[in-house]
Structures are given as structure tokens and as C-alpha cells.
Protein backbone atom coordinates (compact mmCIF):
# COMPACT_ATOMS: atom_id res chain seq x y z
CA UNK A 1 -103.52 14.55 -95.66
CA UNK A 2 -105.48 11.03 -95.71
CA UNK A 3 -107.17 9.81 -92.37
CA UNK A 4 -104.52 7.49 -91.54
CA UNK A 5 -101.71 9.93 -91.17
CA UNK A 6 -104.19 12.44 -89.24
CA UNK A 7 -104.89 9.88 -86.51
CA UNK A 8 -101.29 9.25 -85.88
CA UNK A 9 -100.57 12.72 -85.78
CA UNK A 10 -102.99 13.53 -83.10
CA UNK A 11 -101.82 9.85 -81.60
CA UNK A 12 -98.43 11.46 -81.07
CA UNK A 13 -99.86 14.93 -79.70
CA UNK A 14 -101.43 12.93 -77.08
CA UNK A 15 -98.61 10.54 -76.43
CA UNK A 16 -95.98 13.96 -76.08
CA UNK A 17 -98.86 15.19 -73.96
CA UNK A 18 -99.85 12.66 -71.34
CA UNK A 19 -95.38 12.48 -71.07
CA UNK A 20 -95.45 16.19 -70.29
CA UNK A 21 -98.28 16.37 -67.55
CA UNK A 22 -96.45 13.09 -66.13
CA UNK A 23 -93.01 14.89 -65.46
CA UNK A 24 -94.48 17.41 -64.53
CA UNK A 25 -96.88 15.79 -62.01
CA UNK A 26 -94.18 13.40 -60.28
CA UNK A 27 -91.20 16.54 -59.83
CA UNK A 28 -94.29 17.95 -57.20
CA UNK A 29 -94.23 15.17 -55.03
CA UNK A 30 -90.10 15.63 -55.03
CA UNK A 31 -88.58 16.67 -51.64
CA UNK A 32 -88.22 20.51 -52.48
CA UNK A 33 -85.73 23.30 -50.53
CA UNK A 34 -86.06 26.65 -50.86
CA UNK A 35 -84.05 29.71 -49.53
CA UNK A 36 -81.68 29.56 -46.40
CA UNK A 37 -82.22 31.88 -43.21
CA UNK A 38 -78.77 32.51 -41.43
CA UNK A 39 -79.35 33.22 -37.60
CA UNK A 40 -76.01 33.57 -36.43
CA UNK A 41 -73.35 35.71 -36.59
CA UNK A 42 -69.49 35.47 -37.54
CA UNK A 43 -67.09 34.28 -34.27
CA UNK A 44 -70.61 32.09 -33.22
CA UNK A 45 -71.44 28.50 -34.26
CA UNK A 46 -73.81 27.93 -37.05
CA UNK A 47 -77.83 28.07 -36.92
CA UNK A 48 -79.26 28.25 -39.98
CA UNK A 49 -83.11 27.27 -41.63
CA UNK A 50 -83.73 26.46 -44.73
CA UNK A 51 -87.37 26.01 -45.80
CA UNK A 52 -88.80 22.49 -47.15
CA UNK A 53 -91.29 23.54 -49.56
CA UNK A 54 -92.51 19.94 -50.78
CA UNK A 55 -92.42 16.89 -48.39
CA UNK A 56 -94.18 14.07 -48.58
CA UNK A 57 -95.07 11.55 -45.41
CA UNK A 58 -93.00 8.71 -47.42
CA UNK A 59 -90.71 10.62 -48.04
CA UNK A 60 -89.89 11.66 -44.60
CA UNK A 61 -90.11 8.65 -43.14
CA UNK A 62 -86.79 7.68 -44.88
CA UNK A 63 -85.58 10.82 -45.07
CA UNK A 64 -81.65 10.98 -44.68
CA UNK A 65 -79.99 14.55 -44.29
CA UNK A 66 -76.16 16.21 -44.29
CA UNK A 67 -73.52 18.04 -45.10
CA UNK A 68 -71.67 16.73 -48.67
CA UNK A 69 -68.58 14.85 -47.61
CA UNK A 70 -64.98 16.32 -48.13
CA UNK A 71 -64.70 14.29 -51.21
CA UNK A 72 -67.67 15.97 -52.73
CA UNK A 73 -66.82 19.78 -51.81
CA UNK A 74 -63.50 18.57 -53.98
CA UNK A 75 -65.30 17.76 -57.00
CA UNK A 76 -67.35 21.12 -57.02
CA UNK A 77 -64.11 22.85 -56.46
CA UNK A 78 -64.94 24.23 -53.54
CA UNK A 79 -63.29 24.35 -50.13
CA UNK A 80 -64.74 21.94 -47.48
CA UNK A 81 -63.99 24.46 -43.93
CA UNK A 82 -63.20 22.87 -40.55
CA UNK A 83 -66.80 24.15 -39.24
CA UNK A 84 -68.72 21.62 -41.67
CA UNK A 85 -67.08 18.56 -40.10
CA UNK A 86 -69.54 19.44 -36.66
CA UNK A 87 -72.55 20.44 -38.75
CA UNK A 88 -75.94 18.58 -38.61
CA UNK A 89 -78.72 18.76 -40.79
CA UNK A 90 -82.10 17.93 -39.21
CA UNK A 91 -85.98 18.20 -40.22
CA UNK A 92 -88.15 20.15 -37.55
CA UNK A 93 -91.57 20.75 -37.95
CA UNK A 94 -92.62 24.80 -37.20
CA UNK A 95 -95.24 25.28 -34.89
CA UNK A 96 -97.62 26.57 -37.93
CA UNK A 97 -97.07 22.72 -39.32
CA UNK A 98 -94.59 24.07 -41.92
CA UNK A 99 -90.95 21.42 -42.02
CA UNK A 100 -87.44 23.25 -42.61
CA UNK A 101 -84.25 22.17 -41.96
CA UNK A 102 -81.67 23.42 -38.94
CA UNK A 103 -78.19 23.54 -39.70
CA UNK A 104 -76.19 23.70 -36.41
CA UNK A 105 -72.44 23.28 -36.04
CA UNK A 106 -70.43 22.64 -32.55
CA UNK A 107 -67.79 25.18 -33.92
CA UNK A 108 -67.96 29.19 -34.51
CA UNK A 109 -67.80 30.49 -38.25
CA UNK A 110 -64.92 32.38 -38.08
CA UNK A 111 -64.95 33.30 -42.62
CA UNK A 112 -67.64 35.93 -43.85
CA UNK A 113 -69.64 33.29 -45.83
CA UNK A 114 -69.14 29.28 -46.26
CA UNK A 115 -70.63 27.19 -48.45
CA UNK A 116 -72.79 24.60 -47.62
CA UNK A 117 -73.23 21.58 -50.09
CA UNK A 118 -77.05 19.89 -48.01
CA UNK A 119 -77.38 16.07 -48.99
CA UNK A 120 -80.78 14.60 -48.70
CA UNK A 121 -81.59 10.84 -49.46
CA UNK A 122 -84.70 8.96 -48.78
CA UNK A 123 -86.14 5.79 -50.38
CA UNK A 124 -87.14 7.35 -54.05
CA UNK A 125 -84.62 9.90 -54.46
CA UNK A 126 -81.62 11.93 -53.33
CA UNK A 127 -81.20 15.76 -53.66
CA UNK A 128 -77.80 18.27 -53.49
CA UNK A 129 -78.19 21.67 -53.14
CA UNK A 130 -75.33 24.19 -52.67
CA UNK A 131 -76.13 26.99 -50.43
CA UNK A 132 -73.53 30.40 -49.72
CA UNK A 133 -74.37 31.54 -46.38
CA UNK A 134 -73.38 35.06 -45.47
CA UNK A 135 -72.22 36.14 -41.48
CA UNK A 136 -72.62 39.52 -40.39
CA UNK A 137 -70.11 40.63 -37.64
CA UNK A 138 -71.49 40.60 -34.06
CA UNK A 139 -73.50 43.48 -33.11
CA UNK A 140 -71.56 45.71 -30.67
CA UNK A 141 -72.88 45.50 -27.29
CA UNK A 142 -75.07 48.37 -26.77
CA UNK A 143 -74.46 50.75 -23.93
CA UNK A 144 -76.47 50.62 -21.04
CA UNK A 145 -77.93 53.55 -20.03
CA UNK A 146 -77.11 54.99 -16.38
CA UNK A 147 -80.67 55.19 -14.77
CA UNK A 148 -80.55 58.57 -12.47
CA UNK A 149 -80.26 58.82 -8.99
CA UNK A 150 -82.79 59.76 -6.71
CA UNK A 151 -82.58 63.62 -5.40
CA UNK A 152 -81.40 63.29 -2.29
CA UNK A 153 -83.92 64.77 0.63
CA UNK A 154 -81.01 66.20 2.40
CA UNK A 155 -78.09 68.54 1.63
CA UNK A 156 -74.85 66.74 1.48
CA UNK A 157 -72.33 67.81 3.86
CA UNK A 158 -69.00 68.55 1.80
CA UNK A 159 -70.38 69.36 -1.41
CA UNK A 160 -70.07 72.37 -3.37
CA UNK A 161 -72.45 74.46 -4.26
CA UNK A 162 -73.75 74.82 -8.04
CA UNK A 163 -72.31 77.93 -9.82
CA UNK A 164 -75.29 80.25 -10.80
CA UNK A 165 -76.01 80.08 -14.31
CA UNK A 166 -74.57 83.60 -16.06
CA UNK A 167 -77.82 85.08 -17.91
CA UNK A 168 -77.16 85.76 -21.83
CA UNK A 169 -75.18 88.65 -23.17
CA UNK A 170 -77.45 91.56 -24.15
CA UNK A 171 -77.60 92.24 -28.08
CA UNK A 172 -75.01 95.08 -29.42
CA UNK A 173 -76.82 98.22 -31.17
CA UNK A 174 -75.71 98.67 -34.26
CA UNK A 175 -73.35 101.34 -34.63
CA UNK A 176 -74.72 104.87 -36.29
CA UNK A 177 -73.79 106.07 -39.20
């Protein structure tokens, strides 16, 4: 191999490179989404968080969110439920300083799961991501628990007395042989 052909080689290995670590660098400073925390349960409306796990200020400034239009649930081949026509998608800020996104609805989820197609534009870029959100049934109320009545000081005129408890049978002697 001459010199020539050596310094284009290594030319190239830079060039693929510097390419690489450039991709790679700009998808971190992408608006990133990560899993989706139902809160509600099926028969109630919709409350659900899904954690923003890149976000920059820019970003957020002209950040537009939503649910994926009827249109766009078609194309997936998926079906587009009455409930996502009242869903909202809005960015919160945690109290730890942490951003996620509340999805609310003004109707009750009244299928097992749904699936939720989230939109996000902003000035540089636009994101889709499909989520399948699962509903437990409601929780059965829990009984409450009677709390007990204080012993009254006095006997109570008309009531009957408590039987006296019978005392255990006595054990049977085995029989002789």
C-alpha cells in the first residue's frame, strides 16, 4: 500500500467517524418519552404520566402536544375510541424538577386497554409514539369495620340473660380388652 492510498483510507475512517459521533450527539438533545404510568381505573376518566426523559428549554418553549387525529389511528390500523376525542396531553414539571406528560380525558374508559397514538411537535422536530394502556377494574369498596360499643354501666331492662357456656366433654377411656 503506497502513502497516498493510506492517507485516504484513514481520511475516510475519520470522515465515517466524526458522522457517527454527530448522529449520535444530536438524537440526545431530541425530545425523548419513556414508559406510561396508568392511574386510573376502568368505568373512570383517564389520568395517565408518561415520563419525558430528554427535554430541552428550546424545545419546550414550542413544544406542541396530543392525541393523533382520527385520520392517523386509521392509517396504523387501529381503532380511534370515543374517550380520545376529550383527551389532553400536557407537560408538568414534578416537584423533584423532573417534566412528564398528563393524559386526562373528560370521559370514563369503559374497554380494558386503549391505545394511545401521543403527537409532539415543536420548532426542530415532531415525535409519535404509540402507547397500550391497560385498566384494572375498580377496587371493590372495602368493608368498614363496625367499631364496638361501649359496655353499658347499667343492666338493660328487657334483655336476656347470656346462656352459660357448657364446659367440654370429658375424654372416653378406652375400652379394655
Amino acid at each position: 500500500m503506497n502513502k497516498r492510498s493510506t492517507k485516504a483510507f484513514r481520511f475516510a475512517i475519520h470522515g465515517v467517524a466524526l458522522a457517527v459521533t454527530g448522529l449520535l450527539g444530536s438524537q440526545a438533545y431530541a425530545l425523548g418519552l419513556g414508559r406510561v404510568t396508568v392511574q386510573s381505573a376502568l368505568g373512570e376518566t383517564l389520568k395517565a404520566e408518561i415520563d419525558v426523559t430528554s427535554l430541552t428549554p428550546d424545545e419546550a418553549s414550542s413544544l406542541k402536544l396530543g392525541v393523533a387525529s382520527p385520520d392517523a389511528y386509521k392509517a396504523a390500523g387501529m381503532d380511534y375510541h370515543a374517550v380520545l376525542a376529550g383527551t389532553h396531553v400536557r407537560l408538568v414539571k414534578r416537584p423533584d424538577g423532573r417534566n412528564m406528560l398528563v393524559v386526562t380525558s373528560d370521559r370514563a374508559v369503559l374497554e380494558p386497554f386503549l391505545d394511545v397514538i401521543v403527537e409532539a411537535n415543536w420548532s426542530s422536530g415532531r415525535l409519535v409514539r404509540e402507547y397500550t394502556m391497560l385498566f384494572d377494574p375498580p377496587l371493590a369498596p372495602s368493608p368498614q369495620v363496625a367499631q364496638a360499643a361501649p359496655a353499658p354501666t347499667a343492666p338493660v331492662v328487657g334483655a336476656a340473660p347470656l346462656p352459660a357456656p357448657r364446659p367440654a366433654p370429658a375424654p372416653r377411656a378406652a375400652p379394655a380388652a
